[in-house]
C-alpha atoms as a PDB file:
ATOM      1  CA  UNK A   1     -11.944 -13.988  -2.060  1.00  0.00           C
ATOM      2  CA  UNK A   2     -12.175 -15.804   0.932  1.00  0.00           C
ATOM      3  CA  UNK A   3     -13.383 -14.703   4.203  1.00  0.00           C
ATOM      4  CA  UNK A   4     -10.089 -14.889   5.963  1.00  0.00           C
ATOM      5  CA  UNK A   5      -8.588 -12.821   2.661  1.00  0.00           C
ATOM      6  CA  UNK A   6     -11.354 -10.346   3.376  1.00  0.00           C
ATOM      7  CA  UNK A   7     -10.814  -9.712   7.324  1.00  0.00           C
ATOM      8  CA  UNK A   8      -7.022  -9.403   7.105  1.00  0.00           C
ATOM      9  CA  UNK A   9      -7.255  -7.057   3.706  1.00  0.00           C
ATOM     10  CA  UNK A  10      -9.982  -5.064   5.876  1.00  0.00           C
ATOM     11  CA  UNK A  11      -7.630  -5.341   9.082  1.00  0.00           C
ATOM     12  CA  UNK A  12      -4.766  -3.812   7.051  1.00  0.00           C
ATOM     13  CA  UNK A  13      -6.394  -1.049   6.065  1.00  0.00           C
ATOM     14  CA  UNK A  14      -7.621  -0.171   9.482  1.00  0.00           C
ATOM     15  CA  UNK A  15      -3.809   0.071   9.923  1.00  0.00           C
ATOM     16  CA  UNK A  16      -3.230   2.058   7.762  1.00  0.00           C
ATOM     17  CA  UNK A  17      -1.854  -0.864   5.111  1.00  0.00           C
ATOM     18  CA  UNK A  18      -2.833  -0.757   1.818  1.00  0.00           C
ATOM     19  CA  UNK A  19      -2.886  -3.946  -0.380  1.00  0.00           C
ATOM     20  CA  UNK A  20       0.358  -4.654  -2.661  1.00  0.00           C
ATOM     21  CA  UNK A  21      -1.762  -7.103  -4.053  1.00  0.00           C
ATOM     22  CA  UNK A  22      -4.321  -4.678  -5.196  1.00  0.00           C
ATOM     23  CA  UNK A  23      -1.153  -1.890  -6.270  1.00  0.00           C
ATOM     24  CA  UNK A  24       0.264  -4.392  -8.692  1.00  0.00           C
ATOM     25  CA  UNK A  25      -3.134  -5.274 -10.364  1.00  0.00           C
ATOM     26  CA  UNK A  26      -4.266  -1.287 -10.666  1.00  0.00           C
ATOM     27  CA  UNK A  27      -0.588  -0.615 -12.017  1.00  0.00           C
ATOM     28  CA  UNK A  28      -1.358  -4.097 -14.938  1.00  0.00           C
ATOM     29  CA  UNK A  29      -4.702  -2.846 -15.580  1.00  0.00           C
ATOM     30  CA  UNK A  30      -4.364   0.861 -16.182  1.00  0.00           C
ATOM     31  CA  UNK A  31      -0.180   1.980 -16.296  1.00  0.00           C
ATOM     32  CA  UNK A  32       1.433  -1.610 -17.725  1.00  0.00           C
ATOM     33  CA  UNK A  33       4.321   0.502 -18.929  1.00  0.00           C
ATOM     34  CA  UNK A  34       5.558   1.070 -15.433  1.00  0.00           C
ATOM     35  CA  UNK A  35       7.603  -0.744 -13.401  1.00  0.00           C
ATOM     36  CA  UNK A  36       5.815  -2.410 -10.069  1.00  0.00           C
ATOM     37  CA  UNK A  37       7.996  -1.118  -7.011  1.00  0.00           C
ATOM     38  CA  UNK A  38       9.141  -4.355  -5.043  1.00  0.00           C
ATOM     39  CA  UNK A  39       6.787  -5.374  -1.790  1.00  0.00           C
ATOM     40  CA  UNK A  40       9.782  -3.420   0.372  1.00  0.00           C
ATOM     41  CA  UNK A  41       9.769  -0.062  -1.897  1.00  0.00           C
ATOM     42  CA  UNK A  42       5.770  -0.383  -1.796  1.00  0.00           C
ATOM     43  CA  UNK A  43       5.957   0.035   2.241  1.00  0.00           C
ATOM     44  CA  UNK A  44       8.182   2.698   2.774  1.00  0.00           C
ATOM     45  CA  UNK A  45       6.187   4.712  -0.284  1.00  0.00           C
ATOM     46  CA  UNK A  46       2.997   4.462   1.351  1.00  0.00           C
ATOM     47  CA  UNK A  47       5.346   4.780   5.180  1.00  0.00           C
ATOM     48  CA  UNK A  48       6.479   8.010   3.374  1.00  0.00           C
ATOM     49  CA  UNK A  49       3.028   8.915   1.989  1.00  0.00           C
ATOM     50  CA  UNK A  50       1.496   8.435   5.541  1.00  0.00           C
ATOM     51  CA  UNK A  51       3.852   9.971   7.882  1.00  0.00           C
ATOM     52  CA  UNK A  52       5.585  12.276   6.032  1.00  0.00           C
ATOM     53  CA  UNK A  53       9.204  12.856   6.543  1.00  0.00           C
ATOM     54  CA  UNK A  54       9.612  16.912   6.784  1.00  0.00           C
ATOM     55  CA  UNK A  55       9.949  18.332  10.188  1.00  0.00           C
ATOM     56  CA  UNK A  56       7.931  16.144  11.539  1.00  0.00           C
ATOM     57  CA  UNK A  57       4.476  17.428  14.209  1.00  0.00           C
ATOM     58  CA  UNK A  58       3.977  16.996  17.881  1.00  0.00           C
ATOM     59  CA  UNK A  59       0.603  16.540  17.416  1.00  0.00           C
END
């Protein structure tokens, strides 16, 4: 991986991004039965997962 790969993967996750790229190699290696979710459904998922959508918090 390159350096620039490395700082922009690491700059994502400071974010709060994870890696699709990493997602659809996890899902190969240990579930290949399951469908990948596109790059768009991966986003809101981990949007969702993040941020929640019930009632939301002030704080």
């Amino acid at each position: 991986m390159s350096l620039f790969a490395r700082l922009a993967e690491t700059a994502r996750l400071m974010v709060g991004l994870p890696d699709y790229d990493a997602y659809r190699a996890h899902l190969a290696a240990h579930h290949p039965e399951r469908r990948p979710m596109t790059r768009a459904e991966f986003f809101r998922d981990r949007q969702q997962a993040r941020y929640g959508g019930g009632g939301g918090r002030c704080c």
